[in-house]
PDB file of N, CA and C in Angstrom:
ATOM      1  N   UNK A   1     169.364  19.516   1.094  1.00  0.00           N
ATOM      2  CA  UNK A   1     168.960  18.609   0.036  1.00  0.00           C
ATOM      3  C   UNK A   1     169.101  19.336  -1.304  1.00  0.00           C
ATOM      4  N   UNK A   2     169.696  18.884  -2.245  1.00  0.00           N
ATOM      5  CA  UNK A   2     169.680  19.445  -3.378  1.00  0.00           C
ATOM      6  C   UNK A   2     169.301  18.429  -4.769  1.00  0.00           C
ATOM      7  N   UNK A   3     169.130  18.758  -5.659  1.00  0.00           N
ATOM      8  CA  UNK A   3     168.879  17.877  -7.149  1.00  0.00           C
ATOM      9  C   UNK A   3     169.743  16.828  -7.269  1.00  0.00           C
ATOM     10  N   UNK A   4     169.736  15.490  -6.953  1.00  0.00           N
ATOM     11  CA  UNK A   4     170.649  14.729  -7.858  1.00  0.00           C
ATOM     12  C   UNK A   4     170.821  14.068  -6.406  1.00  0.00           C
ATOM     13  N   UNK A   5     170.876  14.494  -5.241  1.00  0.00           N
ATOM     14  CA  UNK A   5     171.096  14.019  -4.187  1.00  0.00           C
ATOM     15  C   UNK A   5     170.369  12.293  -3.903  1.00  0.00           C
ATOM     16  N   UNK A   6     170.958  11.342  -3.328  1.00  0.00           N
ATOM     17  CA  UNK A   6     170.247  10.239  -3.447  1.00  0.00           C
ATOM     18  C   UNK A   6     170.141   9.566  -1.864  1.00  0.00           C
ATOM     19  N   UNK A   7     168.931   9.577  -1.478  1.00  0.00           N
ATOM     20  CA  UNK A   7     168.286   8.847  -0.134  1.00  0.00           C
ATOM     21  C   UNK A   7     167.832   7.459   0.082  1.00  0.00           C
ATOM     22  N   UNK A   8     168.237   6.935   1.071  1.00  0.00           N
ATOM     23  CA  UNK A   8     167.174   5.506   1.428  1.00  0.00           C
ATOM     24  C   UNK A   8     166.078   5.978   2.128  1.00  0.00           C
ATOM     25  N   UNK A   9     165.388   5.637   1.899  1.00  0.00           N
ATOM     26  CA  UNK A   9     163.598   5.437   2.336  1.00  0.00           C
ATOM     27  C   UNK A   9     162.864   4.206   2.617  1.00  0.00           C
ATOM     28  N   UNK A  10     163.040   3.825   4.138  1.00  0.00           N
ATOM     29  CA  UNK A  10     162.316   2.784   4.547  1.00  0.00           C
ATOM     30  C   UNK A  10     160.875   2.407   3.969  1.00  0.00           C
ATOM     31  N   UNK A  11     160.439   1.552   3.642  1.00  0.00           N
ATOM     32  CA  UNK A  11     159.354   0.783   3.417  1.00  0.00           C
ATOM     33  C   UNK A  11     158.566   1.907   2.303  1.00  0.00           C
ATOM     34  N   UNK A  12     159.316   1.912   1.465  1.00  0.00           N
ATOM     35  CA  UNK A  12     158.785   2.951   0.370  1.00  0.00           C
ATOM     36  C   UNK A  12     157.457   2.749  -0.552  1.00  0.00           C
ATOM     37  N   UNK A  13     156.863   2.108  -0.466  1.00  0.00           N
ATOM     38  CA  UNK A  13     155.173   2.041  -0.513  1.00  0.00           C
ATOM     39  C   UNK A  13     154.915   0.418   0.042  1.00  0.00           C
ATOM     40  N   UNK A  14     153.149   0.309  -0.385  1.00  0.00           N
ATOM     41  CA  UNK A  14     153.104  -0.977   0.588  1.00  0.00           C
ATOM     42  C   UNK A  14     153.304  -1.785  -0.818  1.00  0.00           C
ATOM     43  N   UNK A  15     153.470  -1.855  -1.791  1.00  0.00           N
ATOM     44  CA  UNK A  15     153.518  -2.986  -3.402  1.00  0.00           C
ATOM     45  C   UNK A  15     155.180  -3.083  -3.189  1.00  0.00           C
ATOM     46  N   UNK A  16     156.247  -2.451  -2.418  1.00  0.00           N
ATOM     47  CA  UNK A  16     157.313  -2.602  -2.822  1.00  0.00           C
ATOM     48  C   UNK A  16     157.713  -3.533  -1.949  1.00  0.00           C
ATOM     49  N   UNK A  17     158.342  -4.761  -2.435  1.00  0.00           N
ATOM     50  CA  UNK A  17     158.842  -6.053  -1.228  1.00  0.00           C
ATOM     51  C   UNK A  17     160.049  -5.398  -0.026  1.00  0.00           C
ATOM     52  N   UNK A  18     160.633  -4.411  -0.773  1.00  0.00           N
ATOM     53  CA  UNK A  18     162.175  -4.172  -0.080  1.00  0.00           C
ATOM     54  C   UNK A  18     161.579  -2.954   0.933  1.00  0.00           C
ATOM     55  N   UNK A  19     162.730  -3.438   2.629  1.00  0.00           N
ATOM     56  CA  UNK A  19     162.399  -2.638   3.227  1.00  0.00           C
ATOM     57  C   UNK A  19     162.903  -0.978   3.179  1.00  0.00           C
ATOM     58  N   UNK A  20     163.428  -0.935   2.050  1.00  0.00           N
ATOM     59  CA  UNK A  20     164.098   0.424   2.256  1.00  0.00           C
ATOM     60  C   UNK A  20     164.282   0.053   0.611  1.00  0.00           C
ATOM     61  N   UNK A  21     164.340   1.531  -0.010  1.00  0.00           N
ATOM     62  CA  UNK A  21     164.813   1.701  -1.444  1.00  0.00           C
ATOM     63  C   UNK A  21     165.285   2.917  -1.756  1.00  0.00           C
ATOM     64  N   UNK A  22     166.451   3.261  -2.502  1.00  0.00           N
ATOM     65  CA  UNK A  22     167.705   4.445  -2.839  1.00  0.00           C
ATOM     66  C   UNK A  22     166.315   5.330  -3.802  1.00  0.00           C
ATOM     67  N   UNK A  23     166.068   6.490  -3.569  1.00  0.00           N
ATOM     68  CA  UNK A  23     165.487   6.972  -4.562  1.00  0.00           C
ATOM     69  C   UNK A  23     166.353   8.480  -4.641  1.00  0.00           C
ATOM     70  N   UNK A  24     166.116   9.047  -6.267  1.00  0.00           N
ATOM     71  CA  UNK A  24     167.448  10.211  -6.372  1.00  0.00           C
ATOM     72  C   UNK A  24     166.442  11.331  -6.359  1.00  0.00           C
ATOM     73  N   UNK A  25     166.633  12.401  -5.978  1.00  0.00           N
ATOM     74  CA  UNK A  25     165.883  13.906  -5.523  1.00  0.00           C
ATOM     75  C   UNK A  25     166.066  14.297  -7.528  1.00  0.00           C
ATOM     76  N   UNK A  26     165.062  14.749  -7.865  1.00  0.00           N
ATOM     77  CA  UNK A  26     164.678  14.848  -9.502  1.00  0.00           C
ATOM     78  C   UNK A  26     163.840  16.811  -9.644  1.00  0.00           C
ATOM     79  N   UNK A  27     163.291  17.029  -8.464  1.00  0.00           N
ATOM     80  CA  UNK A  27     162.607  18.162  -9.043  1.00  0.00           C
ATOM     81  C   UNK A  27     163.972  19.178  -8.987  1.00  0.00           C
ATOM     82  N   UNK A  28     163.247  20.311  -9.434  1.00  0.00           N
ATOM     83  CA  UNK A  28     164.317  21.635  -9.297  1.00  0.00           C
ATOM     84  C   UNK A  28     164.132  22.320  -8.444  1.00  0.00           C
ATOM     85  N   UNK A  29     165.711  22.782  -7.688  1.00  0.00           N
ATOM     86  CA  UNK A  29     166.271  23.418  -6.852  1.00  0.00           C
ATOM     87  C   UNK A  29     165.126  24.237  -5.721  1.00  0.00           C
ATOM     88  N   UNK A  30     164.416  24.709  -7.242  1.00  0.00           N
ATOM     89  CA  UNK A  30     163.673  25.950  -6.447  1.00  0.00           C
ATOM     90  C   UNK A  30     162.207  25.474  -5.509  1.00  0.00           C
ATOM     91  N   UNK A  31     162.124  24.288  -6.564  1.00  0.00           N
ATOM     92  CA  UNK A  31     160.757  23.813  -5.274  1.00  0.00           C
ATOM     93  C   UNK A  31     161.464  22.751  -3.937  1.00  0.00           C
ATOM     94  N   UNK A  32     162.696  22.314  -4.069  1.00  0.00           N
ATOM     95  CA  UNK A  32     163.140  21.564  -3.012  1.00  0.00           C
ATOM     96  C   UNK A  32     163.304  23.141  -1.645  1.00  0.00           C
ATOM     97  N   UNK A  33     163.995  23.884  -2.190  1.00  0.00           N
ATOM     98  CA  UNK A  33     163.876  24.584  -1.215  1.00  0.00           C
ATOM     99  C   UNK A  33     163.105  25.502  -0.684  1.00  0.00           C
ATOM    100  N   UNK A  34     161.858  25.513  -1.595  1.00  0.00           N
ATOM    101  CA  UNK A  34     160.186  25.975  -1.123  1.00  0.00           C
ATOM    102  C   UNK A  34     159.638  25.380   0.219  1.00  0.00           C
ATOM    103  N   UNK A  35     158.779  25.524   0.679  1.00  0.00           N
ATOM    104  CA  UNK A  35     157.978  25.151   2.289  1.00  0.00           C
ATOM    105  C   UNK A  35     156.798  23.963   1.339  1.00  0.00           C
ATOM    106  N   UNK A  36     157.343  24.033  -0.142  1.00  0.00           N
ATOM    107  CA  UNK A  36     156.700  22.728  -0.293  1.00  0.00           C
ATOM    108  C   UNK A  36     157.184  21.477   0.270  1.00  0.00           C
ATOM    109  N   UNK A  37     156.390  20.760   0.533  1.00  0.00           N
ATOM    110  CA  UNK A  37     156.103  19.399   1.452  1.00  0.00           C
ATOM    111  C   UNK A  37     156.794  18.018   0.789  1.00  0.00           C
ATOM    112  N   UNK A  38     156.599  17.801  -0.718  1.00  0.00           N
ATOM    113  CA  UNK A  38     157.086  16.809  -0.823  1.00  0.00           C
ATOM    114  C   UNK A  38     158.248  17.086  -2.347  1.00  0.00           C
ATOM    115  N   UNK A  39     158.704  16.475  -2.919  1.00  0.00           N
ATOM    116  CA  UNK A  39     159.785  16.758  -4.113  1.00  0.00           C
ATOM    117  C   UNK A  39     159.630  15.488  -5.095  1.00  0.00           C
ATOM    118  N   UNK A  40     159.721  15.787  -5.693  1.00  0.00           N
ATOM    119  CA  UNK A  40     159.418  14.010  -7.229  1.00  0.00           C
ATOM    120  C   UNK A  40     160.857  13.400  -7.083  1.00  0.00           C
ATOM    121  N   UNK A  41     160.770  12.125  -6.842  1.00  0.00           N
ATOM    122  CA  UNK A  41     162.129  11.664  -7.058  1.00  0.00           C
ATOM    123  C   UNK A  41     161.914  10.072  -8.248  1.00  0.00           C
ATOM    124  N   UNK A  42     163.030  10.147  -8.463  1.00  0.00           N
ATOM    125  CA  UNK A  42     163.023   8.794  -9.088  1.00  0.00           C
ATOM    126  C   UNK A  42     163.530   7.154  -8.165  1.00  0.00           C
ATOM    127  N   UNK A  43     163.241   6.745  -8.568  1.00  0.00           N
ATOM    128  CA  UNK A  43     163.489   5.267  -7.765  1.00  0.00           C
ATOM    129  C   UNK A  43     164.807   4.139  -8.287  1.00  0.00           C
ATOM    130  N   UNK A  44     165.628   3.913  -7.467  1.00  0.00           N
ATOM    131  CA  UNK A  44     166.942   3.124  -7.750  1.00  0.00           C
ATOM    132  C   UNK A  44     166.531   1.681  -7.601  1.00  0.00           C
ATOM    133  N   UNK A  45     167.107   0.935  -8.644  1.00  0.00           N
ATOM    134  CA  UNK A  45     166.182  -0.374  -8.740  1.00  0.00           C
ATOM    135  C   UNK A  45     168.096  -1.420  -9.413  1.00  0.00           C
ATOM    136  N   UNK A  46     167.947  -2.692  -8.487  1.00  0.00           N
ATOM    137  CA  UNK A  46     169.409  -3.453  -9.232  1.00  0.00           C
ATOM    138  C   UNK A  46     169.692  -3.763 -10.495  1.00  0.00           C
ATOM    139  N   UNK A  47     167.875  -3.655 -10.880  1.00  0.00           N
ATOM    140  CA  UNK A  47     168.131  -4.029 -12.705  1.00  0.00           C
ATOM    141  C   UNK A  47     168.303  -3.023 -13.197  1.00  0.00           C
ATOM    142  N   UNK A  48     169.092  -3.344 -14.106  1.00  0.00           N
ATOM    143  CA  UNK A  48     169.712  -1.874 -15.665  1.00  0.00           C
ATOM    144  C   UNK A  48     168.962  -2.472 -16.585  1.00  0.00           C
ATOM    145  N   UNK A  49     167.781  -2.419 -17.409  1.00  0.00           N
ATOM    146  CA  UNK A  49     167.524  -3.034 -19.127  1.00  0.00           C
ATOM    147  C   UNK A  49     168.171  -1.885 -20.079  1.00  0.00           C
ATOM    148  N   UNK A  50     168.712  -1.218 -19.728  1.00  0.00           N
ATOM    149  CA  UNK A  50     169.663  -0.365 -20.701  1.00  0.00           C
ATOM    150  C   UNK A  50     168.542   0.687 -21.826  1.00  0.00           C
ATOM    151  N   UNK A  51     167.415   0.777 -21.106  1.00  0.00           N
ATOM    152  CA  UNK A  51     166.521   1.558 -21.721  1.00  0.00           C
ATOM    153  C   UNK A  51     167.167   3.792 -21.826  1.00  0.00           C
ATOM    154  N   UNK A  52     166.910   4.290 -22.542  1.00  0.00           N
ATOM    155  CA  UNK A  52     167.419   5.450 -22.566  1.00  0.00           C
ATOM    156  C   UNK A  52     166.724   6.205 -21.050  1.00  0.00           C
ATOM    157  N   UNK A  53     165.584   5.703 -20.778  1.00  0.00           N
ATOM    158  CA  UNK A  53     165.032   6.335 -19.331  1.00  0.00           C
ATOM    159  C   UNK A  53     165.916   6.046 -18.241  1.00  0.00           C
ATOM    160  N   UNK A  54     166.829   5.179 -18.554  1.00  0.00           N
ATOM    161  CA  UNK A  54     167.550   4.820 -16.852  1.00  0.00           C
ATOM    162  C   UNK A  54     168.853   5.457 -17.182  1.00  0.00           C
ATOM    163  N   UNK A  55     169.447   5.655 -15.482  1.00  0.00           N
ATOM    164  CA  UNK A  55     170.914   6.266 -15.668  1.00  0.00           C
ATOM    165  C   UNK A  55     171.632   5.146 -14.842  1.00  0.00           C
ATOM    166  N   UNK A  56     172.472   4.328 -15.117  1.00  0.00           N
ATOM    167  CA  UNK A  56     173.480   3.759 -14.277  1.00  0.00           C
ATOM    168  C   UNK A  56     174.142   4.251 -13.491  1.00  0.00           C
ATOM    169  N   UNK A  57     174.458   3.474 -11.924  1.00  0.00           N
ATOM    170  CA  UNK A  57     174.613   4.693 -10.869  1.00  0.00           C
ATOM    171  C   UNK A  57     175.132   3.135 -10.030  1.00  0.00           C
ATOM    172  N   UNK A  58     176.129   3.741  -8.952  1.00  0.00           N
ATOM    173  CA  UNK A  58     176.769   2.433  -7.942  1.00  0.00           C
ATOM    174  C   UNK A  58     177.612   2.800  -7.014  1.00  0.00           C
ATOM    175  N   UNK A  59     179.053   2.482  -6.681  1.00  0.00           N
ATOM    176  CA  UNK A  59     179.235   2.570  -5.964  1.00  0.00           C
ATOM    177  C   UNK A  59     180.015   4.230  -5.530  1.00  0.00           C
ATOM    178  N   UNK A  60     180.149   4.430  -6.525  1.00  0.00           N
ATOM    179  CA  UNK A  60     180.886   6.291  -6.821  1.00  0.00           C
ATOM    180  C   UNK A  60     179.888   7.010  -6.816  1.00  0.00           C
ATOM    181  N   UNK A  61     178.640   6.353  -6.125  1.00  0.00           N
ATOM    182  CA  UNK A  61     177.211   7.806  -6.281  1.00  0.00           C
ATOM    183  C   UNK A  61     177.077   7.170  -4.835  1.00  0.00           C
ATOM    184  N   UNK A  62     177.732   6.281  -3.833  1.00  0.00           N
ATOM    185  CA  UNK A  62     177.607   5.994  -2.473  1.00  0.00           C
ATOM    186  C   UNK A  62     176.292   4.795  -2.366  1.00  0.00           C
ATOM    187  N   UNK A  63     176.044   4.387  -3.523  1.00  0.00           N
ATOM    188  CA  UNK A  63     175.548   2.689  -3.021  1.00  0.00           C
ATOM    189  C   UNK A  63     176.230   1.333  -2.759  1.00  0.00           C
ATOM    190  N   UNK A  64     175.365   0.507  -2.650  1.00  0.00           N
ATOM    191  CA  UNK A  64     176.278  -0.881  -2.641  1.00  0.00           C
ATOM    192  C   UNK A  64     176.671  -1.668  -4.142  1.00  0.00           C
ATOM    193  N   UNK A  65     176.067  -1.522  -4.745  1.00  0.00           N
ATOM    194  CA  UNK A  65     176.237  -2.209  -5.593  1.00  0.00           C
ATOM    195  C   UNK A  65     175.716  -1.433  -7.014  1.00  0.00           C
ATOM    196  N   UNK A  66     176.431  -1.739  -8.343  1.00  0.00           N
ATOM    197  CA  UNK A  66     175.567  -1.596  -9.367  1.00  0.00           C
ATOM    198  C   UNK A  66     174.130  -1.322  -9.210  1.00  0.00           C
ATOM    199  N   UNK A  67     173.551  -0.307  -9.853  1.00  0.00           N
ATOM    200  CA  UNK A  67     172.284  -0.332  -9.830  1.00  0.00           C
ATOM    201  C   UNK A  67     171.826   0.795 -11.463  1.00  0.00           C
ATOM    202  N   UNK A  68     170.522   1.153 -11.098  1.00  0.00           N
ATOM    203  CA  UNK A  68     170.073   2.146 -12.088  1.00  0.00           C
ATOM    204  C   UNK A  68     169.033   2.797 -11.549  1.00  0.00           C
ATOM    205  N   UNK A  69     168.887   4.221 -12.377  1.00  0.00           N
ATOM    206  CA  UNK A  69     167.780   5.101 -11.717  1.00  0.00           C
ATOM    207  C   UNK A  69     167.103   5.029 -12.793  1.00  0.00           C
ATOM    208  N   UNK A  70     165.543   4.798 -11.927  1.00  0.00           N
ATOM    209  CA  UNK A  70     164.494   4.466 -13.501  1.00  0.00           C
ATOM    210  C   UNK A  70     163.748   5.685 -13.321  1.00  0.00           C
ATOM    211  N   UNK A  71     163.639   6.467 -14.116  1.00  0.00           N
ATOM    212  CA  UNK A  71     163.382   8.011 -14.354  1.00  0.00           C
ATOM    213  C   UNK A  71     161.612   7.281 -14.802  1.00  0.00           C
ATOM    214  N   UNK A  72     161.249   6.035 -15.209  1.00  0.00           N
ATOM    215  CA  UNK A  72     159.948   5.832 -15.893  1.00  0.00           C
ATOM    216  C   UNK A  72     158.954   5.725 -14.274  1.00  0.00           C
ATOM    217  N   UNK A  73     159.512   5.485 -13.335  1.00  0.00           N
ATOM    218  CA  UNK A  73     158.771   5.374 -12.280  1.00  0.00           C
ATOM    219  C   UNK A  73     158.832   6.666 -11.162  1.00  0.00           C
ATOM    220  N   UNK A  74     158.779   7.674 -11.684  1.00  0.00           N
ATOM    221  CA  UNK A  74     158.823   9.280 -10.952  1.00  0.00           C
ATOM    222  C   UNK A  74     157.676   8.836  -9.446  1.00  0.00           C
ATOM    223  N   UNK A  75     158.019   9.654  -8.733  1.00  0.00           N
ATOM    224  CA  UNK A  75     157.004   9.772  -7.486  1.00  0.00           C
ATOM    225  C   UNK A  75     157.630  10.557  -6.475  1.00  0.00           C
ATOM    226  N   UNK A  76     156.043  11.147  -5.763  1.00  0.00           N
ATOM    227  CA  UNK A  76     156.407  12.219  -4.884  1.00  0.00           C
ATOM    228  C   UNK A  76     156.883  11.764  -3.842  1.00  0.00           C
ATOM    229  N   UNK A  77     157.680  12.143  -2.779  1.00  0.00           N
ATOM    230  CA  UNK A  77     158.042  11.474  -1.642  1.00  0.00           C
ATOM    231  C   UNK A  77     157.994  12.729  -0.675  1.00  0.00           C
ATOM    232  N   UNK A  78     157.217  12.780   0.802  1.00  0.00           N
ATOM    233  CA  UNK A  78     157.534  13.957   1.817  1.00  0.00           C
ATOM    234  C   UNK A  78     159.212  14.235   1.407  1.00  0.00           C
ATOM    235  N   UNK A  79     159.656  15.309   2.106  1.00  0.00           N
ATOM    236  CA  UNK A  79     160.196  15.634   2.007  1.00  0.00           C
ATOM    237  C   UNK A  79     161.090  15.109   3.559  1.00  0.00           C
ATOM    238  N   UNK A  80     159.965  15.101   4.532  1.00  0.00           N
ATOM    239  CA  UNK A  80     160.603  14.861   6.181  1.00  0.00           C
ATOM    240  C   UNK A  80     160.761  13.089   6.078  1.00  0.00           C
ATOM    241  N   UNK A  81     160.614  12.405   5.067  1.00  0.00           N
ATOM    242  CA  UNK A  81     161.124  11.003   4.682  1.00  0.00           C
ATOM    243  C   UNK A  81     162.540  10.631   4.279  1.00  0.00           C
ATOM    244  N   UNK A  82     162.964  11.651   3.338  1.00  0.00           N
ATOM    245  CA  UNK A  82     164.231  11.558   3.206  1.00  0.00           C
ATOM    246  C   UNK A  82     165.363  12.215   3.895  1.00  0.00           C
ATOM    247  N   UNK A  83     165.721  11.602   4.812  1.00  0.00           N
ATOM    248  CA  UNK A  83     166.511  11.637   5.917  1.00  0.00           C
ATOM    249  C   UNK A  83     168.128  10.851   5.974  1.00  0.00           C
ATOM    250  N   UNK A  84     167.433   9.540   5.327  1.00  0.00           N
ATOM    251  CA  UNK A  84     169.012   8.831   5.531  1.00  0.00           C
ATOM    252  C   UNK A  84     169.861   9.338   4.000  1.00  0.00           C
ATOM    253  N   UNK A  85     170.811   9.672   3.577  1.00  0.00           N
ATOM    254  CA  UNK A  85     171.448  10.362   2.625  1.00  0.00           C
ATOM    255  C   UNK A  85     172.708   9.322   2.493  1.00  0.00           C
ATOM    256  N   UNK A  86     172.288   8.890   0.895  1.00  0.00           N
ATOM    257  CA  UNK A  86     173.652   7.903   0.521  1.00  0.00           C
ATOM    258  C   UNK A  86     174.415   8.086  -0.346  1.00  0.00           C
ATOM    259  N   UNK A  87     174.358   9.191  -0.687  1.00  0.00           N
ATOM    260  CA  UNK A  87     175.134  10.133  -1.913  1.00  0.00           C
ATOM    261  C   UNK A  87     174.763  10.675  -2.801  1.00  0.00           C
ATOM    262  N   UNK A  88     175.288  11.465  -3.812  1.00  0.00           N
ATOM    263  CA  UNK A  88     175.318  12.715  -4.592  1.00  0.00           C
ATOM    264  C   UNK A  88     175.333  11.879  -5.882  1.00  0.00           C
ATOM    265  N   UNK A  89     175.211  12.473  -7.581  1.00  0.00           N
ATOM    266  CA  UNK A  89     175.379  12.368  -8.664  1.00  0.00           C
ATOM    267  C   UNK A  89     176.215  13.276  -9.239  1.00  0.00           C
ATOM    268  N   UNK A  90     177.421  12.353  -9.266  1.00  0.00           N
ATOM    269  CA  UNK A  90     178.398  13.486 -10.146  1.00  0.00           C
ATOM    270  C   UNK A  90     177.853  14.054 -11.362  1.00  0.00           C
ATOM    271  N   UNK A  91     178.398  15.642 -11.734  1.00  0.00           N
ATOM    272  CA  UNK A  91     177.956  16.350 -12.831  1.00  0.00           C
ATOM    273  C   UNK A  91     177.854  15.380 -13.850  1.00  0.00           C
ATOM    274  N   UNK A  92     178.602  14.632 -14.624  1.00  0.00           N
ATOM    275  CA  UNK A  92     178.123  13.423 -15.634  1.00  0.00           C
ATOM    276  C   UNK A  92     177.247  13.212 -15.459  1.00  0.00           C
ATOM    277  N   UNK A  93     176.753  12.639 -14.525  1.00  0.00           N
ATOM    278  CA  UNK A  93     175.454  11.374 -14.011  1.00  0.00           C
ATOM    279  C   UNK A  93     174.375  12.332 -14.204  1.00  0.00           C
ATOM    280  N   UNK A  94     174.545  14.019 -13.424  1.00  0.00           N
ATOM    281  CA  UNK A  94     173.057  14.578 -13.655  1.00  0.00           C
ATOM    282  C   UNK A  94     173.062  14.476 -15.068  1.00  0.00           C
ATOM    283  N   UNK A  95     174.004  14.509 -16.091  1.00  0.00           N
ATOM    284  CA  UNK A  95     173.443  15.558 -17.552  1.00  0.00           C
ATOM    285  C   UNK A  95     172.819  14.231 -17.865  1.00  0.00           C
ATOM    286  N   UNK A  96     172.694  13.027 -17.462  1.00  0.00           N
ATOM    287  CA  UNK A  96     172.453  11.354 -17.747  1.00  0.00           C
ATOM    288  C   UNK A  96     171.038  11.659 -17.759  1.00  0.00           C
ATOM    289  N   UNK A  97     171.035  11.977 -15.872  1.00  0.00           N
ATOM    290  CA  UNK A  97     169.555  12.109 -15.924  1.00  0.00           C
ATOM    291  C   UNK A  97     168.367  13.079 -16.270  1.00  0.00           C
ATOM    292  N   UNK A  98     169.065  14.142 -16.506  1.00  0.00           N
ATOM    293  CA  UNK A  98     168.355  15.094 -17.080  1.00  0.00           C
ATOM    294  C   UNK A  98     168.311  14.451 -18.952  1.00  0.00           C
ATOM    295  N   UNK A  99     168.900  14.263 -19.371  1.00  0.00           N
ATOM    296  CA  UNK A  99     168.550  13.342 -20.287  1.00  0.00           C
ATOM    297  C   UNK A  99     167.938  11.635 -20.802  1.00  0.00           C
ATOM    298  N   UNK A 100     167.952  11.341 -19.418  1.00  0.00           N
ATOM    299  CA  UNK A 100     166.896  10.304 -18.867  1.00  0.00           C
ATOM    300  C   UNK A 100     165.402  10.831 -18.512  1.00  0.00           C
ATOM    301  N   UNK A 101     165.158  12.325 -18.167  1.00  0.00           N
ATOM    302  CA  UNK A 101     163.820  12.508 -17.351  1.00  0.00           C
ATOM    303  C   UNK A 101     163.274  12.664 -18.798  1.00  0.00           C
ATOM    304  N   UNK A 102     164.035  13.696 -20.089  1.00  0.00           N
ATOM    305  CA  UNK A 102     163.559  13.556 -21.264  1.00  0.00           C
ATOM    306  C   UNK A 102     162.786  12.848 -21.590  1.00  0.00           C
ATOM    307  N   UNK A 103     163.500  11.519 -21.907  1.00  0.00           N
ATOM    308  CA  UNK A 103     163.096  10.505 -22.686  1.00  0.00           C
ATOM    309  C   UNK A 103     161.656  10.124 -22.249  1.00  0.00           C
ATOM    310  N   UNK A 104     161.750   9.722 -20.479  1.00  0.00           N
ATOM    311  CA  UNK A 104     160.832   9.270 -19.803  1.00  0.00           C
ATOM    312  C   UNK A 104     159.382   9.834 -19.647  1.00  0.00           C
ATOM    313  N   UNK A 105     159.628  11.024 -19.465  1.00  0.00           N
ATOM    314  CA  UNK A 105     158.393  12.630 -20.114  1.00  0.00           C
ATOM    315  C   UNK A 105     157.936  13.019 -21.224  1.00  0.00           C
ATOM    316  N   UNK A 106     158.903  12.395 -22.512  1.00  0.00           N
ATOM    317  CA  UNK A 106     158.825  12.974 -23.930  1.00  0.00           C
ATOM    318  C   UNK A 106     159.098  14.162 -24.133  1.00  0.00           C
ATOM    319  N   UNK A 107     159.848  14.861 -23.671  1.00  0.00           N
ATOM    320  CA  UNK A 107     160.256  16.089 -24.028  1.00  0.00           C
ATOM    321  C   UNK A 107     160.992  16.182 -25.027  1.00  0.00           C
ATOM    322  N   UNK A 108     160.754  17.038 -25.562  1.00  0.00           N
ATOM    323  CA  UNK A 108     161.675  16.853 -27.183  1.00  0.00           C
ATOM    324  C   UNK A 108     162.461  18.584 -26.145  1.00  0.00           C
ATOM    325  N   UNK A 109     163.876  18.269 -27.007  1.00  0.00           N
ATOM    326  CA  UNK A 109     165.010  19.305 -26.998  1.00  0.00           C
ATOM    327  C   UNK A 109     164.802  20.713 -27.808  1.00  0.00           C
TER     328      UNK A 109
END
């Protein structure tokens, strides 16, 4: 598992209608490959509102369709959950979202 990597996750809390949802691996390197337990990811959702927090992402990152990663809805996920693997974020897409987690955190540069 590495940063940027993107998983389906069955029944990803009980408020979410969909039985499964794409969420993208967000922490760094060094705690994914720690004996820590779970990793922050962000959540892939079909709507884009074109806000600076989201990164557009589809079928060249191995989904079905158009979608977006909403960096405003971060959450921890086990780690032994993400299992099914639906693709990677090309180098573009990370510098997106690393400039998406910005916005979403307030981090100034």
């Amino acid at each position: 598992m590495t940063r940027g990597d993107i998983f389906l996750v069955r029944k990803p809390s009980k408020v979410d209608p969909r039985r499964q949802r794409a969420f993208v691996v967000v922490s760094r390197q060094v705690l994914i490959d720690s004996k820590y337990a779970t990793v922050v990811c962000a959540p892939v959702y079909s709507t884009n509102s074109g806000l600076a927090s989201q990164v557009s992402v589809g079928p060249d990152e191995g989904l079905k369709h158009a979608s977006a990663v909403h960096c405003d809805g971060l959450v921890s996920i086990p780690k032994s959950e993400l299992t099914d693997f639906a693709g990677s974020l090309s180098d573009e897409k990370h510098a997106e979202l690393s400039a998406a987690l910005r916005v979403a955190l307030a981090i100034e540069e």
